[in-house]
Structures are given as structure tokens and as C-alpha cells.
N, C-alpha and C. Protein backbone atom coordinates (compact mmCIF):
# COMPACT_ATOMS: atom_id res chain seq x y z
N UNK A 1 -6.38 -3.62 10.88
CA UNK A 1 -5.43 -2.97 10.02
C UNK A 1 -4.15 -3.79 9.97
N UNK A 2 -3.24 -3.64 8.76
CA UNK A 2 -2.40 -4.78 9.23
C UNK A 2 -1.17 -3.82 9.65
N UNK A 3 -0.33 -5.02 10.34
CA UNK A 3 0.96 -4.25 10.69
C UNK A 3 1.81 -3.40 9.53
N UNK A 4 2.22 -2.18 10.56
CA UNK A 4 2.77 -1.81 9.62
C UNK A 4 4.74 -2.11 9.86
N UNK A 5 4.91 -3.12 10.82
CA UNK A 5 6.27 -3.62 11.17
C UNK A 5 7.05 -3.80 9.67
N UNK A 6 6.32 -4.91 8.46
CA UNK A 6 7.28 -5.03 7.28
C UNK A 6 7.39 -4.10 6.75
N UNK A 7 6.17 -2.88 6.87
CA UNK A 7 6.52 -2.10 5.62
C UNK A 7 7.48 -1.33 6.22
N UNK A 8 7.50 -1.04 7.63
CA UNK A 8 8.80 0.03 8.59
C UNK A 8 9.99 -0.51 8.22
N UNK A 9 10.24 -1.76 7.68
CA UNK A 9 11.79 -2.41 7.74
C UNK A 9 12.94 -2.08 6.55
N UNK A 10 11.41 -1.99 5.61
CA UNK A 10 12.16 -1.17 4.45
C UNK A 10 13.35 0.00 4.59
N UNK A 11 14.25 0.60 3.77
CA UNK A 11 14.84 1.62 3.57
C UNK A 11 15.35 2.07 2.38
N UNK A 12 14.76 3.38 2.40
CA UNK A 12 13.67 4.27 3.10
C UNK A 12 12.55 4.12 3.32
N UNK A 13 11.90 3.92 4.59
CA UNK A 13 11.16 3.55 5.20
C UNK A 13 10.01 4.84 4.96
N UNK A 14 8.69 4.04 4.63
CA UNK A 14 7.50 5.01 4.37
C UNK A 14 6.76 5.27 6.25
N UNK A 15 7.98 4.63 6.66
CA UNK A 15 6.65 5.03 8.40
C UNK A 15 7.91 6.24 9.35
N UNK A 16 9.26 6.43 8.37
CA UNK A 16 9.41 7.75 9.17
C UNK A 16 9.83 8.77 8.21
N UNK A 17 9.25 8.72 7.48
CA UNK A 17 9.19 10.12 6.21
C UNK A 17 10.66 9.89 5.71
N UNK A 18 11.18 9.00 5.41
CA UNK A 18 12.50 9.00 4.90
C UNK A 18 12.34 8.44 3.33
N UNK A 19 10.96 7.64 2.82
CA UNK A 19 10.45 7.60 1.31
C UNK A 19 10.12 8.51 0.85
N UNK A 20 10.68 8.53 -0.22
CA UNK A 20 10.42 9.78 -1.17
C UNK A 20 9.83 9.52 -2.37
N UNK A 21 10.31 8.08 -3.02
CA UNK A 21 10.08 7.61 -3.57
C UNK A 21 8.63 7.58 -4.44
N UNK A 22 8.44 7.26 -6.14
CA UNK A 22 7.53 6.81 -7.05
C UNK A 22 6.94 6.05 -6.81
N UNK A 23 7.41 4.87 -6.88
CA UNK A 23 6.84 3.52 -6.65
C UNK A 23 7.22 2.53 -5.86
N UNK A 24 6.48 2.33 -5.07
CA UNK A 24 6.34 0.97 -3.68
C UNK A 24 5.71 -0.04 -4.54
N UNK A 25 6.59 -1.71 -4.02
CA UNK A 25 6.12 -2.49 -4.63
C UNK A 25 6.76 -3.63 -3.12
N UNK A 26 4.80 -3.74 -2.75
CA UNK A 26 5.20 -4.39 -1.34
C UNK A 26 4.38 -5.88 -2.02
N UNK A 27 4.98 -6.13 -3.17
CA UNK A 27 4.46 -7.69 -3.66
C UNK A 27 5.04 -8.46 -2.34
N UNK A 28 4.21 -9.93 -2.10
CA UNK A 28 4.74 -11.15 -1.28
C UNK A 28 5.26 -10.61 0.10
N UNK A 29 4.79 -9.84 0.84
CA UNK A 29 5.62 -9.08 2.11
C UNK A 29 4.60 -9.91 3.57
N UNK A 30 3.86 -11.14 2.82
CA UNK A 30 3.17 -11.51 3.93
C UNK A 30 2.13 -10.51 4.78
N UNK A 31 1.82 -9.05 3.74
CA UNK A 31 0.65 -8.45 4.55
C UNK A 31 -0.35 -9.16 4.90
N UNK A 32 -1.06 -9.08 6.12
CA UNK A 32 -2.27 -9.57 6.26
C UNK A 32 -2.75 -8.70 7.32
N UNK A 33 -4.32 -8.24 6.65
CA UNK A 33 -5.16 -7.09 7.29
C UNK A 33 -6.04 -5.91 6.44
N UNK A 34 -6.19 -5.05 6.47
CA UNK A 34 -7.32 -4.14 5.31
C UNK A 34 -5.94 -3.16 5.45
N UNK A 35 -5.78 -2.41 4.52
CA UNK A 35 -4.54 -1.49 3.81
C UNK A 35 -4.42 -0.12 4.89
N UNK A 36 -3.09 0.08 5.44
CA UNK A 36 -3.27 0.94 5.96
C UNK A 36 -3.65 2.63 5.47
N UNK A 37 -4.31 3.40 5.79
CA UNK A 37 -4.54 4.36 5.23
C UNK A 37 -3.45 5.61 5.12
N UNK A 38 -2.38 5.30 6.00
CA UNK A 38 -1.05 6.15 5.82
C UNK A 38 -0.63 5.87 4.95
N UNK A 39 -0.86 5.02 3.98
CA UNK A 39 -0.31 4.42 2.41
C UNK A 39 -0.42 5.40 2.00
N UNK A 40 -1.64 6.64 2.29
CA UNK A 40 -2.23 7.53 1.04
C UNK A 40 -1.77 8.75 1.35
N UNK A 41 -0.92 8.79 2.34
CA UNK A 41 -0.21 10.28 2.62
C UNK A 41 0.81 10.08 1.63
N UNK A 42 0.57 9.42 0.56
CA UNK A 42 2.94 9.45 -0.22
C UNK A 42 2.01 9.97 -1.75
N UNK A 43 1.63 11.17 -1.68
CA UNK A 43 0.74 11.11 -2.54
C UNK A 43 1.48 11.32 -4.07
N UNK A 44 2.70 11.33 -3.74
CA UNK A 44 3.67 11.04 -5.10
C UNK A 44 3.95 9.77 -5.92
N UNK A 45 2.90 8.78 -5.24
CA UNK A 45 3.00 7.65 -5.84
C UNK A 45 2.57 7.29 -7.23
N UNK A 46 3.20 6.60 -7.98
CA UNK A 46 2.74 6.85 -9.32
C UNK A 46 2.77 5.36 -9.57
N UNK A 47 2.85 4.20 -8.83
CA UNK A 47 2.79 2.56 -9.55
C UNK A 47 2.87 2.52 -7.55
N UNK A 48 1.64 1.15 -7.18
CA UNK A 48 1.61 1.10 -6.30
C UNK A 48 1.55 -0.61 -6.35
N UNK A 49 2.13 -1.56 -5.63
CA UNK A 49 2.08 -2.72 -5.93
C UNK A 49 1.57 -3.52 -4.47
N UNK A 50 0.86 -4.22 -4.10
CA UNK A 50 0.45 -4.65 -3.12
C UNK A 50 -0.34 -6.25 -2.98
N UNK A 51 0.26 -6.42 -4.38
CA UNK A 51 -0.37 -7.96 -4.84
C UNK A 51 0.33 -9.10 -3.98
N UNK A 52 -0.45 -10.42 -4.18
CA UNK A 52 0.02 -11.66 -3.61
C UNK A 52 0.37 -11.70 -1.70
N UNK A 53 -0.44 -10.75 -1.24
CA UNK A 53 -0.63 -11.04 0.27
C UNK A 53 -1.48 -11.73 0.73
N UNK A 54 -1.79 -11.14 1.89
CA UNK A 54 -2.99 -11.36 2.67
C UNK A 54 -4.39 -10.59 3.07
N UNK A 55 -4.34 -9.59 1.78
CA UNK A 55 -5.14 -8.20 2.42
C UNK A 55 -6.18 -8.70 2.34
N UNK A 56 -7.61 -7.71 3.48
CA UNK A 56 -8.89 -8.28 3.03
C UNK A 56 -9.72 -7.05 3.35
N UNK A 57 -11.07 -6.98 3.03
CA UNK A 57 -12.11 -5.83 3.25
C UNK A 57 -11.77 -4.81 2.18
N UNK A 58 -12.14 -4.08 2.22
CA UNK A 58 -12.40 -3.00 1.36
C UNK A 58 -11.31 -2.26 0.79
N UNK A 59 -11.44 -1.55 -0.26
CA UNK A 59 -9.95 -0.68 -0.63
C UNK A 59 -10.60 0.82 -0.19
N UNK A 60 -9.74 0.96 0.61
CA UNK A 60 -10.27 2.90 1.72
C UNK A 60 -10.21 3.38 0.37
N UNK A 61 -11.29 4.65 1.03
CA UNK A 61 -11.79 5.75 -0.19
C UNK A 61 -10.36 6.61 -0.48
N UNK A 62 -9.47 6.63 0.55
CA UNK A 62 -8.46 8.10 0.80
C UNK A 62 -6.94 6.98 -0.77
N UNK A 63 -7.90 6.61 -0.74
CA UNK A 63 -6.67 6.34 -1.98
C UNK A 63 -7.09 7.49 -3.29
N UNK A 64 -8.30 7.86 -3.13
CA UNK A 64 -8.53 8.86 -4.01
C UNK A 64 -7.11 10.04 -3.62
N UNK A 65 -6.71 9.95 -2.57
CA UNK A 65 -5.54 11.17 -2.54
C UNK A 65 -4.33 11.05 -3.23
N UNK A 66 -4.22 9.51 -3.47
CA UNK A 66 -3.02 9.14 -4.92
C UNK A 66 -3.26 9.70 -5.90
N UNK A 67 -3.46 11.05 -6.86
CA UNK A 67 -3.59 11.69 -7.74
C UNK A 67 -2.48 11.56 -8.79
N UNK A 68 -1.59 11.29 -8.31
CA UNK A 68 -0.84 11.01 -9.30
C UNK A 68 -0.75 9.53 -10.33
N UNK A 69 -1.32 8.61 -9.03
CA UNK A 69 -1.20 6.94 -9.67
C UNK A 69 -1.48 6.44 -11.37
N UNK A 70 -0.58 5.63 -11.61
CA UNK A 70 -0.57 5.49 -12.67
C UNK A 70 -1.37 3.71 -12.56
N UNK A 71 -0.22 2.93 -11.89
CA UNK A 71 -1.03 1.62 -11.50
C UNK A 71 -0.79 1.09 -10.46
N UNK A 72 -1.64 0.46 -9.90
CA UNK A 72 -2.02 -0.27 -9.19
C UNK A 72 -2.56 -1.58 -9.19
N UNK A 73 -1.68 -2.42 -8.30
CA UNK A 73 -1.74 -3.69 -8.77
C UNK A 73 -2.03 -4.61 -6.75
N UNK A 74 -3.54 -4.92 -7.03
CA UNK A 74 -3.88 -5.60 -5.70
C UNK A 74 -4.31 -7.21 -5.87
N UNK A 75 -3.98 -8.02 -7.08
CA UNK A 75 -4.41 -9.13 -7.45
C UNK A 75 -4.05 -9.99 -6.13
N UNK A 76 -4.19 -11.20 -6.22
CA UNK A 76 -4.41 -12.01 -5.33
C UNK A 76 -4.14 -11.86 -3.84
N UNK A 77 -5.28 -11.01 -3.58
CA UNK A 77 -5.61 -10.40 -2.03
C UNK A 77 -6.99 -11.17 -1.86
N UNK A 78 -7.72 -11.05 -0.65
CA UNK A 78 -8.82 -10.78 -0.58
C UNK A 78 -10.12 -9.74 -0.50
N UNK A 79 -10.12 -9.08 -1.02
CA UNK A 79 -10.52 -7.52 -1.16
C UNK A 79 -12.57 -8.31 -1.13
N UNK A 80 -13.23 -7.36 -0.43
CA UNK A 80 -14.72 -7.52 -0.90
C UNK A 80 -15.10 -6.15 -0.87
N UNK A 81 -16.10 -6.09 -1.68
CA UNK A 81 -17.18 -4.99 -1.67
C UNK A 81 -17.11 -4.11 -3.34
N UNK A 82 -17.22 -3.18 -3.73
CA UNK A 82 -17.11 -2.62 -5.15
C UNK A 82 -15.77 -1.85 -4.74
């Protein structure tokens, strides 16, 4: 899983409930690892950006709990599987 240290550094920070926020756009943040699944507790997200890292393996099912998402953008990651 990857760290979640860059995304904590932010403010408002999505790792102590202080995001409230629409849209996260963790373009170029040097992630590297498969997406953490606490991503999918902000289920107010409506544009989710996570392009140009290091991610790899699969995109978790619990993103189905983003109901609101409008887009999502994971381009140049390494993602496998459907």
C-alpha cells in the first residue's frame, strides 16, 4: 500500500478528517504503491486526480463508494488487471 505520509502533509489533510473537500488532485506527489483504500471513505468526491505517479496493481473495488465522482484521472500509473 503506499504511504500515506504525502497525502497526511496536505492541509486539510484527508488522514485526520480535516478534508472536506470536492476534489483531490494528488497529480506528481511521487506515490508509489496500490491506492490506499481510505481514499474511498471522502465519499464527497466529485474529480479525483491521481495521475503521473508511481501506482501499481489493481484499482480496489471500494471506489465503487465514490458515488458521487464525476472524474477520475489515473493516467500514467502502473495499474494491471480490468
Amino acid at each position: 500500500m503506499v504511504s500515506l505520509r504525502p497525502l497526511c502533509a496536505h492541509t486539510p489533510s484527508i488522514c485526520d478528517g480535516t478534508f472536506t473537500g470536492t476534489s483531490l488532485n494528488l497529480y506528481n506527489e511521487d506515490l508509489n504503491g496500490t491506492i490506499p483504500t481510505e481514499l474511498f471513505q471522502h465519499t464527497q468526491l466529485t474529480d479525483l486526480g491521481l495521475d503521473d505517479n508511481q501506482l501499481f496493481g489493481t484499482v480496489p473495488t471500494e471506489i465503487g463508494r465514490l458515488t458521487q465522482l464525476f472524474a477520475l484521472n489515473l493516467g500514467v500509473n502502473q495499474f494491471t488487471g480490468t
